[in-house]
C-alpha atoms as a PDB file:
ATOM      1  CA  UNK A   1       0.000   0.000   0.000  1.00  0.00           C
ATOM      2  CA  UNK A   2       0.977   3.699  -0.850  1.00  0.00           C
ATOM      3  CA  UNK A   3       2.098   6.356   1.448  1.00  0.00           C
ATOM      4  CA  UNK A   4      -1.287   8.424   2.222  1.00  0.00           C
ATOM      5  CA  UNK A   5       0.328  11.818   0.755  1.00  0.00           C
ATOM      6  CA  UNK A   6       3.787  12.748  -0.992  1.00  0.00           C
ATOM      7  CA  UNK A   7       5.134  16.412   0.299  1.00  0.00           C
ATOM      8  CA  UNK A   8       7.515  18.340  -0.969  1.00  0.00           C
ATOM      9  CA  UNK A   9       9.104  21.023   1.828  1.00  0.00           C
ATOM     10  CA  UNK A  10      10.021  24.631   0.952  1.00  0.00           C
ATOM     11  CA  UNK A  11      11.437  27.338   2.312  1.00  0.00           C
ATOM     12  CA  UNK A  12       8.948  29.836   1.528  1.00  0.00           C
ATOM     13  CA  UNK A  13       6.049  31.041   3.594  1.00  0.00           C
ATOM     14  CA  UNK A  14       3.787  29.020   1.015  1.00  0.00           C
ATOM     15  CA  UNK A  15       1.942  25.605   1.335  1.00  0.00           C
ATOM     16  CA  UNK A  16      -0.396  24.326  -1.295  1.00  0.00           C
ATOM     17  CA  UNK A  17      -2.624  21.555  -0.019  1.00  0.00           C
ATOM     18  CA  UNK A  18      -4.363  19.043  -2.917  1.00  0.00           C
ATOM     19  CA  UNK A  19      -6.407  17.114  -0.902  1.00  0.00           C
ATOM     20  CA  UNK A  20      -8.420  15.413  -3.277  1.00  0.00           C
ATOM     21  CA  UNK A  21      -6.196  14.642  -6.548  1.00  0.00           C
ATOM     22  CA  UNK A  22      -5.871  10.731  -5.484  1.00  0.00           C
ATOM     23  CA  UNK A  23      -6.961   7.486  -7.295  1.00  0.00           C
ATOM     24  CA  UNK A  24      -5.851   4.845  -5.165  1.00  0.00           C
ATOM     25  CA  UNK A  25      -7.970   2.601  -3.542  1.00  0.00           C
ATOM     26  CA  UNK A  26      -8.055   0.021  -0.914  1.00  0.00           C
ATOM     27  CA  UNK A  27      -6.682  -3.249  -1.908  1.00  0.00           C
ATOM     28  CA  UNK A  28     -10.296  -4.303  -0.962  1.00  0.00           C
ATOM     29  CA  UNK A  29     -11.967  -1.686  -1.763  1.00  0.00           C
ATOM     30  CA  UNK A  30     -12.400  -1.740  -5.627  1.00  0.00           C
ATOM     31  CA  UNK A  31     -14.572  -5.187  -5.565  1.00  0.00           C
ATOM     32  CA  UNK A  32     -17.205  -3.523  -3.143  1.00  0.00           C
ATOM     33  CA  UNK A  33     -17.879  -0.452  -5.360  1.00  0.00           C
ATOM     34  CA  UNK A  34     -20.246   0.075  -8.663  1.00  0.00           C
ATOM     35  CA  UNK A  35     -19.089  -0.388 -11.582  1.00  0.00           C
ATOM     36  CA  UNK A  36     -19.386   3.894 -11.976  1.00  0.00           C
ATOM     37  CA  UNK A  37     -17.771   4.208  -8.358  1.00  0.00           C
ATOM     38  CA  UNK A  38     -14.528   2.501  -9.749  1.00  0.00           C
ATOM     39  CA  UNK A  39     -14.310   5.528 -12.266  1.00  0.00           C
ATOM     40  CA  UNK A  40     -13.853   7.759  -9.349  1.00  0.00           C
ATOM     41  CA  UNK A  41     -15.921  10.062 -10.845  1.00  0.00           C
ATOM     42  CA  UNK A  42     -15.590  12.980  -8.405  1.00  0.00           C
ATOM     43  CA  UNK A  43     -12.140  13.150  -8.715  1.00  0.00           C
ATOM     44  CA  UNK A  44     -10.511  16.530  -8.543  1.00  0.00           C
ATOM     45  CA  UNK A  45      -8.230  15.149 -11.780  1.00  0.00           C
ATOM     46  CA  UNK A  46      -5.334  16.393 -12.781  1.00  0.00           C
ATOM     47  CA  UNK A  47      -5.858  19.421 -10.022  1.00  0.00           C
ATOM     48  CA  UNK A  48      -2.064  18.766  -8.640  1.00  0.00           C
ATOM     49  CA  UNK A  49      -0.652  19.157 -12.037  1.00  0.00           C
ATOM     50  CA  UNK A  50      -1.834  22.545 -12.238  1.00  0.00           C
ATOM     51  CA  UNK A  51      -0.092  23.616  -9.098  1.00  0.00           C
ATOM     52  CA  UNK A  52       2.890  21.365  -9.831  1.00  0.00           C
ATOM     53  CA  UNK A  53       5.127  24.385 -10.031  1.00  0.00           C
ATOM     54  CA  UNK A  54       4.878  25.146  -6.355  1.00  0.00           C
ATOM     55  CA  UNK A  55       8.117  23.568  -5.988  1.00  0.00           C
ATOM     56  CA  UNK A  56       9.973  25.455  -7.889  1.00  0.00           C
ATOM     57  CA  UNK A  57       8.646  28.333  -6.321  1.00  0.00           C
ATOM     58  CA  UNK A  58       9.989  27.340  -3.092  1.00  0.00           C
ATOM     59  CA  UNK A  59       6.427  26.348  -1.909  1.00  0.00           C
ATOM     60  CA  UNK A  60       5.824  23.284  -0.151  1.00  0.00           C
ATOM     61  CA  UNK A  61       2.606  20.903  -1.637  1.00  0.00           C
ATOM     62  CA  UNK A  62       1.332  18.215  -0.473  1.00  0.00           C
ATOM     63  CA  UNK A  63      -0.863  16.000  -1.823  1.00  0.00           C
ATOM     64  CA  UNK A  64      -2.642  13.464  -1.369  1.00  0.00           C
ATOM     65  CA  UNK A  65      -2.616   9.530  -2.804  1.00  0.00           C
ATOM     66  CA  UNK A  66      -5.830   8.033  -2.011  1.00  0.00           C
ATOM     67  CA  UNK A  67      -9.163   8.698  -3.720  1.00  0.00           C
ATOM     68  CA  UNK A  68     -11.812  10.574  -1.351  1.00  0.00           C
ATOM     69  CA  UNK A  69     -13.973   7.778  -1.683  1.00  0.00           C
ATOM     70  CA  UNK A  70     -11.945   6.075   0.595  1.00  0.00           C
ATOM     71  CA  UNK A  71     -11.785   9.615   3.177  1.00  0.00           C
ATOM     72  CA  UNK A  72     -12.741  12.844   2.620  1.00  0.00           C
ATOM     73  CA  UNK A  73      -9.519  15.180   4.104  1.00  0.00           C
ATOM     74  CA  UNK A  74     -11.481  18.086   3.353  1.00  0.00           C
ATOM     75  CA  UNK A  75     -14.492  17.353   6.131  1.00  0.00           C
ATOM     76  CA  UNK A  76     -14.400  17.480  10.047  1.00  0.00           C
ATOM     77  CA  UNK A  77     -13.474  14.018  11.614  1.00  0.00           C
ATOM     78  CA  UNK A  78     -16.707  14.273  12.857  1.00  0.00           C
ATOM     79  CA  UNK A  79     -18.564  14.347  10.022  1.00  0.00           C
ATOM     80  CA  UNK A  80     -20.781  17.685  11.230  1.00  0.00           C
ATOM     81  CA  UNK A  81     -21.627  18.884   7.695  1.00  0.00           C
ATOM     82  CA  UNK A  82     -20.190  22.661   6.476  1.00  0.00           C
ATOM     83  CA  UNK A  83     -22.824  23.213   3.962  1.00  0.00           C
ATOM     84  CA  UNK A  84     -26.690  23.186   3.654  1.00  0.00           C
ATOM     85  CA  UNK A  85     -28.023  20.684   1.286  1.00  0.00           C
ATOM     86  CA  UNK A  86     -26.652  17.629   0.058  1.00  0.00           C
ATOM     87  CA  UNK A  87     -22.930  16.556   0.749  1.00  0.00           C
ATOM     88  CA  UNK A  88     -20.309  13.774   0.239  1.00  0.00           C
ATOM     89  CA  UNK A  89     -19.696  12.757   3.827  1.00  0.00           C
ATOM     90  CA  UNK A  90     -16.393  12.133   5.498  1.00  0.00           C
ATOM     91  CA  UNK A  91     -16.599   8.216   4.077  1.00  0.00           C
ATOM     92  CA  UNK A  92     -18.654   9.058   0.625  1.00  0.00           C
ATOM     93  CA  UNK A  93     -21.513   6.156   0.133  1.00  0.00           C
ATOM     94  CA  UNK A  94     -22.799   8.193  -3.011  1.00  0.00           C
ATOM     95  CA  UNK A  95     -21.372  10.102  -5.898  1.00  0.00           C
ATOM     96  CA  UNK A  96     -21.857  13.687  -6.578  1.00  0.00           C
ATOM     97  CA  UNK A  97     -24.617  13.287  -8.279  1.00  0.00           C
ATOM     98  CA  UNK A  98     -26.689  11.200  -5.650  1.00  0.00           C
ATOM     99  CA  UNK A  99     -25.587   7.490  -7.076  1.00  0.00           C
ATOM    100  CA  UNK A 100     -24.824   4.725  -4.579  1.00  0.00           C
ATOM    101  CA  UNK A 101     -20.795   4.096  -4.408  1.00  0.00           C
ATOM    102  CA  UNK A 102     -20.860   0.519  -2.945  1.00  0.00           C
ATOM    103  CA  UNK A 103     -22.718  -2.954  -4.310  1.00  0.00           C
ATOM    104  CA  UNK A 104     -25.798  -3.754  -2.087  1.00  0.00           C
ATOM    105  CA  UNK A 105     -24.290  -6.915  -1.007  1.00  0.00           C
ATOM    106  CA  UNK A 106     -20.990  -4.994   0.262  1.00  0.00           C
ATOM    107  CA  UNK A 107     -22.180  -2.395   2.065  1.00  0.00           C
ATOM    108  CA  UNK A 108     -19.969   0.208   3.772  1.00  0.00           C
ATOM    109  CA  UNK A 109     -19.145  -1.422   7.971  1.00  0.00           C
ATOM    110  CA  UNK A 110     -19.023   0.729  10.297  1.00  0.00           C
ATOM    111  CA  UNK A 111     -15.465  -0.081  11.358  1.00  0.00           C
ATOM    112  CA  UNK A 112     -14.573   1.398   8.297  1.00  0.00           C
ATOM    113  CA  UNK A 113     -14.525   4.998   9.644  1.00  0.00           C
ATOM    114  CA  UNK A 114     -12.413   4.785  12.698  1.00  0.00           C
ATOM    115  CA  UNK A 115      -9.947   2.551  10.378  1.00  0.00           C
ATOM    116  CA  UNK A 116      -9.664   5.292   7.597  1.00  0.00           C
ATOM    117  CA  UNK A 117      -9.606   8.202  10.193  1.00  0.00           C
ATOM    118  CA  UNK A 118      -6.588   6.287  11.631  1.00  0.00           C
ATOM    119  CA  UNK A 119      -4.515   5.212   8.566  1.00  0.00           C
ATOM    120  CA  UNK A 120      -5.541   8.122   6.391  1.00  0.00           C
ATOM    121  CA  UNK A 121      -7.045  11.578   7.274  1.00  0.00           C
ATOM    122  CA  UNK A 122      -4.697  12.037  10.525  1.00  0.00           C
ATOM    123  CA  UNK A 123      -1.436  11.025   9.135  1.00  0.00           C
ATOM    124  CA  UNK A 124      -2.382  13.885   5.865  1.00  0.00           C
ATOM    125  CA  UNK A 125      -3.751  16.619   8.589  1.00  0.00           C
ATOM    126  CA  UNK A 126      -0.824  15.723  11.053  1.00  0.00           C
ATOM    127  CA  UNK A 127       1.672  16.565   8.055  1.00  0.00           C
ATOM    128  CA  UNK A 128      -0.555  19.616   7.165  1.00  0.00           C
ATOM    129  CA  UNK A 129      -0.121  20.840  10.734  1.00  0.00           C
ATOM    130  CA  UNK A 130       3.453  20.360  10.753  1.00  0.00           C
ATOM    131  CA  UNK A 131       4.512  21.750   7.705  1.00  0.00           C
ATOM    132  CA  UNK A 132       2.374  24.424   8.611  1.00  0.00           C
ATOM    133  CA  UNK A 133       3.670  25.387  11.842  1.00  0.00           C
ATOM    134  CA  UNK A 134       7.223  24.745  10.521  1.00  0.00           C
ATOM    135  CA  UNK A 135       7.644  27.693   8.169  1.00  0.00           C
ATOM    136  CA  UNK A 136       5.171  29.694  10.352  1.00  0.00           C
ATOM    137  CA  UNK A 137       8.434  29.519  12.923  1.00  0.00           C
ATOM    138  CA  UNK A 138      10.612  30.421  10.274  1.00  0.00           C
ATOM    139  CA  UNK A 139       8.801  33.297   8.509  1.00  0.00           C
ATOM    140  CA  UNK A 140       6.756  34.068  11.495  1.00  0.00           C
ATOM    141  CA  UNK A 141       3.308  33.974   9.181  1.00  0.00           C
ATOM    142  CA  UNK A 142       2.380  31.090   6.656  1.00  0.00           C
ATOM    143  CA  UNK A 143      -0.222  31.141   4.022  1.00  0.00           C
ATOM    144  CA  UNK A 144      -1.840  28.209   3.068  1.00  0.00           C
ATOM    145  CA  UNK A 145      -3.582  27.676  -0.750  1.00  0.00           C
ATOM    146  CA  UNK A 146      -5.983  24.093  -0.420  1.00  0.00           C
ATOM    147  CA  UNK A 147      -6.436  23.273  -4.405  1.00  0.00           C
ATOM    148  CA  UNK A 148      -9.667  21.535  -5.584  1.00  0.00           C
ATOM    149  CA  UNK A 149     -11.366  21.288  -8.982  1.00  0.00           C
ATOM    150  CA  UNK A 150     -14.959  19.689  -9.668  1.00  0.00           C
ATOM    151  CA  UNK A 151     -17.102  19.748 -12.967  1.00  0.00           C
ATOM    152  CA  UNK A 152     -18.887  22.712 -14.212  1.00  0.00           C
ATOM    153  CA  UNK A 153     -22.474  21.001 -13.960  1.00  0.00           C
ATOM    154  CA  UNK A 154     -23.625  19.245 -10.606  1.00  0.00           C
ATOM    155  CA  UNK A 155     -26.853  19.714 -10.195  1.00  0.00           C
ATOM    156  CA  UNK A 156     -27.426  17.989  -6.965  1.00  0.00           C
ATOM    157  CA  UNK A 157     -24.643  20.228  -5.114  1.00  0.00           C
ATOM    158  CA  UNK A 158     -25.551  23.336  -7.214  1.00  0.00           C
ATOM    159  CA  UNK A 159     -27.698  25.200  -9.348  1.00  0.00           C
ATOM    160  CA  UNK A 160     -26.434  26.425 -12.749  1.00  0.00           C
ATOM    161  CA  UNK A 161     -22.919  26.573 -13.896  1.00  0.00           C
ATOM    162  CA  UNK A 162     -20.667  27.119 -11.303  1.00  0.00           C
ATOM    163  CA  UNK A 163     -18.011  29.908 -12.122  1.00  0.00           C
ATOM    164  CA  UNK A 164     -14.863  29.342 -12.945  1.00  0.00           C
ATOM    165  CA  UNK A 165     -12.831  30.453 -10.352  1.00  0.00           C
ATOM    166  CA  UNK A 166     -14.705  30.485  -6.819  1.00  0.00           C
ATOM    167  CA  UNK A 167     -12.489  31.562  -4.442  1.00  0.00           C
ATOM    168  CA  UNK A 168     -13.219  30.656  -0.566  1.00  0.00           C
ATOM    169  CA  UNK A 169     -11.902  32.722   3.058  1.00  0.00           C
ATOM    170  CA  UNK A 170     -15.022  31.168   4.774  1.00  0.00           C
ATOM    171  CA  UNK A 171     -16.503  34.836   4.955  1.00  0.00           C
ATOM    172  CA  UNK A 172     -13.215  36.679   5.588  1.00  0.00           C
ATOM    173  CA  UNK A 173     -12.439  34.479   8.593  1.00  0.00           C
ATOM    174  CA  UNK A 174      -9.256  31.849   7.197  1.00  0.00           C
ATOM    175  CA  UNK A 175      -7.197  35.195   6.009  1.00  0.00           C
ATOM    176  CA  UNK A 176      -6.536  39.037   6.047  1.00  0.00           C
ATOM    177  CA  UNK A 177      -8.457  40.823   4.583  1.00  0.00           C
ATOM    178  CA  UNK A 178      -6.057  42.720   2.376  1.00  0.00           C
ATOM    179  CA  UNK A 179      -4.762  39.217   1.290  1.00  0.00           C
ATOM    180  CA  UNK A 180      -8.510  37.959   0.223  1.00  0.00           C
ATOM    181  CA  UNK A 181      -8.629  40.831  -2.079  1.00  0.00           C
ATOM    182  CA  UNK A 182      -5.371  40.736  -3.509  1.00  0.00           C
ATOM    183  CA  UNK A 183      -6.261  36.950  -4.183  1.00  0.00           C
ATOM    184  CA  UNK A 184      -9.472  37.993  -6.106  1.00  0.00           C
ATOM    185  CA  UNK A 185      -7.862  40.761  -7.905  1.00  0.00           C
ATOM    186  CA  UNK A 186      -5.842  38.592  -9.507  1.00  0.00           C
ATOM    187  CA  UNK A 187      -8.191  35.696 -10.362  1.00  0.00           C
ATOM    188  CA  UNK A 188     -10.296  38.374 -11.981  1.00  0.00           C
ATOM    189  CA  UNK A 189      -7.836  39.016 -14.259  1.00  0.00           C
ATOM    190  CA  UNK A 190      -7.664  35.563 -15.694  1.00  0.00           C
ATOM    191  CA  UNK A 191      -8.308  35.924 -19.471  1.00  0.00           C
ATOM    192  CA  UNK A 192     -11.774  33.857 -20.181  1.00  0.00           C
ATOM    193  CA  UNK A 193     -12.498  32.937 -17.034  1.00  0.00           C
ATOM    194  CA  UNK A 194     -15.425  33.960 -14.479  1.00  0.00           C
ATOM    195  CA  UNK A 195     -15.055  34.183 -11.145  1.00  0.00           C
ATOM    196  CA  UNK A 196     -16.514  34.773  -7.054  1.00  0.00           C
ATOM    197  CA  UNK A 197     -15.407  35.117  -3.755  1.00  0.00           C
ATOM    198  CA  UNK A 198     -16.998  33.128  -1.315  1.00  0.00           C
ATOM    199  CA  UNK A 199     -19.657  31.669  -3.194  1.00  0.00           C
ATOM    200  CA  UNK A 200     -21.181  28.100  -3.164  1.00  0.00           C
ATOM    201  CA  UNK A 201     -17.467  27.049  -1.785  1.00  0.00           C
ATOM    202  CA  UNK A 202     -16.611  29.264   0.718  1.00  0.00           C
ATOM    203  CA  UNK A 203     -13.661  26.739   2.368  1.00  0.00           C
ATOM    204  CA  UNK A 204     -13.947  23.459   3.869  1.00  0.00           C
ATOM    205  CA  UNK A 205     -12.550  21.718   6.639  1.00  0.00           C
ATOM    206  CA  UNK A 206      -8.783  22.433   5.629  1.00  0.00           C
ATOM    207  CA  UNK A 207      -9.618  26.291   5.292  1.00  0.00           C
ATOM    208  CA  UNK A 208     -11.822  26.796   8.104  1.00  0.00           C
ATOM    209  CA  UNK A 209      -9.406  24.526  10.703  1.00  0.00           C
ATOM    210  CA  UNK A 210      -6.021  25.990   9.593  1.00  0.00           C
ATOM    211  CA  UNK A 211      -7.033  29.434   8.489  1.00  0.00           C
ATOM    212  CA  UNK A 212      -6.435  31.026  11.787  1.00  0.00           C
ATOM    213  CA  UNK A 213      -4.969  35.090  11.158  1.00  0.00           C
ATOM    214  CA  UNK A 214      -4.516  36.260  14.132  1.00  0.00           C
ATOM    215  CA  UNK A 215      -2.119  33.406  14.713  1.00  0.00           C
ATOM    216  CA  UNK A 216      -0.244  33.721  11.327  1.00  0.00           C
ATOM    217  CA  UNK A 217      -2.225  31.473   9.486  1.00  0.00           C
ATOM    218  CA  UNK A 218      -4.034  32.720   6.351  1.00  0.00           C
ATOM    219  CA  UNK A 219      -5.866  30.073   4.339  1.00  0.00           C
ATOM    220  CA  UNK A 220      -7.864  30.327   1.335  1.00  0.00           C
ATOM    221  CA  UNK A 221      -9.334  27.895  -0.825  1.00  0.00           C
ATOM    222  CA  UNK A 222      -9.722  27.772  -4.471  1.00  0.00           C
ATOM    223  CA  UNK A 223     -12.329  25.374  -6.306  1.00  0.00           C
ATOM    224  CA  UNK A 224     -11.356  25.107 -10.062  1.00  0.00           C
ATOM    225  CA  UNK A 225     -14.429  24.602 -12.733  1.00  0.00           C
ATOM    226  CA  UNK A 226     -12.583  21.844 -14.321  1.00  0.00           C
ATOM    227  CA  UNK A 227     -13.157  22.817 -17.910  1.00  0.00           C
ATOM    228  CA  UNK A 228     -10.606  25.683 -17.018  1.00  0.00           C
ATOM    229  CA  UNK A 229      -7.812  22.770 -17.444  1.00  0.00           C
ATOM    230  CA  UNK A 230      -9.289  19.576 -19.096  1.00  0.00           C
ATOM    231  CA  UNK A 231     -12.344  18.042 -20.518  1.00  0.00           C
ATOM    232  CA  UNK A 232     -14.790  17.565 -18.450  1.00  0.00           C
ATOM    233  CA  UNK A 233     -16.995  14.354 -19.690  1.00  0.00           C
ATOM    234  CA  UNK A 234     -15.373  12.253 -19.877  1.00  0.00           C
ATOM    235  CA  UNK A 235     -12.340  13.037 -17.619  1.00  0.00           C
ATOM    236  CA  UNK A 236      -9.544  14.000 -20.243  1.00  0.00           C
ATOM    237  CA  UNK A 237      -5.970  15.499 -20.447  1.00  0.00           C
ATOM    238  CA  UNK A 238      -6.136  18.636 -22.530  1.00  0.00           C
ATOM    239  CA  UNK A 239      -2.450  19.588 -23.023  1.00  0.00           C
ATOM    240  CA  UNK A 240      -3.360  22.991 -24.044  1.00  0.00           C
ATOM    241  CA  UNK A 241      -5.753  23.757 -21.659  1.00  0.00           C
ATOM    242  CA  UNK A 242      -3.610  22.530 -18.862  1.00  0.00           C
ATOM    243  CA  UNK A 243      -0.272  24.433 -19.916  1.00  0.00           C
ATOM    244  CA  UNK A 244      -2.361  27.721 -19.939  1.00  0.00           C
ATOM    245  CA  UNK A 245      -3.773  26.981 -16.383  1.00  0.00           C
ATOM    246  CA  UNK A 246      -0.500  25.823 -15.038  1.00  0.00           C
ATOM    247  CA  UNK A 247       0.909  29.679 -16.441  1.00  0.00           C
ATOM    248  CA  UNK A 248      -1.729  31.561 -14.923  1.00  0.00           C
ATOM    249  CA  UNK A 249      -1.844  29.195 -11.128  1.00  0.00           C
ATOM    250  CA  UNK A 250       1.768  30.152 -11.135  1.00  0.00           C
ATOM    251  CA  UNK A 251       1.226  33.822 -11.671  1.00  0.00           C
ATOM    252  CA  UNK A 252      -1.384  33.414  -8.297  1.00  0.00           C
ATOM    253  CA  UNK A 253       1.169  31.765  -6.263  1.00  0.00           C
ATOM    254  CA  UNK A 254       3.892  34.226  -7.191  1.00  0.00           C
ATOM    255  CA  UNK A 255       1.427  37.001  -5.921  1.00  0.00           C
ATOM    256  CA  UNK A 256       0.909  34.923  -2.606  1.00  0.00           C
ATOM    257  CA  UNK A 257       4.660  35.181  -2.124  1.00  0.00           C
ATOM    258  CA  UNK A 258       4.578  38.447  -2.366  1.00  0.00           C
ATOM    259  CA  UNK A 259       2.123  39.456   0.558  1.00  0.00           C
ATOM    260  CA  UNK A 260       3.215  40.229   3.972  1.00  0.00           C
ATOM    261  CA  UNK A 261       1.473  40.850   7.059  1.00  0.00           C
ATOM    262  CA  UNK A 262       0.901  44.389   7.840  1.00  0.00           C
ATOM    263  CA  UNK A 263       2.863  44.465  10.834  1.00  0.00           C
ATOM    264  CA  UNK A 264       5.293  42.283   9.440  1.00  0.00           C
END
């Protein structure tokens, strides 16, 4: 079995978190799920490729291995839901779009949980912490980017086409203010591309846990409509698509980088 997350440590007062980029499964796993659920169909794809030049930026990144259909690292350990309406769940038993992951006969136990909590969302959030709190001691601030993507169209979750860009600070609460708008500023200025602040995604767990300002944690959250970067149905690889995106996400982190406290 794979690591649960690969991270890369920098030096600069930058992490980018890509929580939900994995397609592993369970050696188990696979044999209990629909024959749609073993697409992985909710998959943020591709999203780490994107931000792969974090790195070289002198950003740390990590990401994550395993699919979210085995654990969601973006919801409370509890489970207590973070937005009205339908959700995913911290163990998913349906797909976006309201279809049942696992095969009748193989229903999800409930030792499951406590078993993924333990092997996969606390060794991830433990090295989120860390990495966190290690450049916040070296820079004395850190600011903290969680990457996601989803399709343009999901009608259960939301109404319409959701914008391109929808940029989350869970109402101004994960990050200064001054760096929120700086952050929008420059996603409006994407060529071809709409976008909102605080919208339908306004930061989940990762955002609203970490993002902590007064403490010299700023966190923001960006959702990706994935037909910024790819195809969207089915899931494909668009070269072009990507190389543009991968241009622009590294123009947004080079503004992060930028941004210091004001009374630092």
């Amino acid at each position: 079995m794979s690591e649960p997350y690969r991270l890369h440590r920098g030096e600069r007062p930058l992490l980018v978190s890509v929580p939900h980029a994995g397609t592993e499964l369970l050696p188990d796993l696979s044999g209990r799920l629909t024959p749609l659920a073993r697409e992985l169909p909710d998959t943020d794809w591709w999203i780490d490729q994107v931000w792969a030049g974090a790195p070289q930026l002198g950003a740390s990144m990590l990401v994550a291995n395993y699919s979210r259909y085995v654990i969601d690292l973006n919801r409370p350990p509890d489970d207590e839901a973070l937005y009205a309406g339908p959700g995913s769940g911290l163990v998913p038993t349906a797909t976006f779009d309201g279809e049942p992951l696992y095969l009748a006969e193989n229903a999800l136990g409930p030792e499951q949980v406590p078993l993924r909590l333990q092997r996969y969302w606390h060794p991830y959030h433990r090295a989120l912490a860390a990495e966190l709190e290690r450049l916040r001691q070296i820079h004395g601030f850190v600011l903290l980017l969680d990457a996601h993507s989803i399709r343009s169209h999901v009608p259960r979750l939301f109404q319409g086409r959701l914008p391109d860009l929808n940029l989350g600070s869970f109402d101004g609460a994960s990050a200064s203010a001054n760096l929120v708008q700086a952050a929008f500023r420059q996603l409006q200025g994407w060529p071809d591309c709409s976008s909102v602040l605080d919208g339908r995604f306004k930061g989940g767990f990762i955002t609203r846990h970490y993002g902590r300002p007064a403490a010299g944690v700023h966190a923001l959250q960006l959702e990706m409509a994935q037909q910024v970067y790819m195809q969207e149905s089915p899931p494909e690889r668009d070269p072009g698509k990507l190389e543009k995106a991968q241009a622009l996400a590294e123009d947004f982190m080079r503004l992060l980088l930028t941004w210091r406290p004001m009374n630092g």
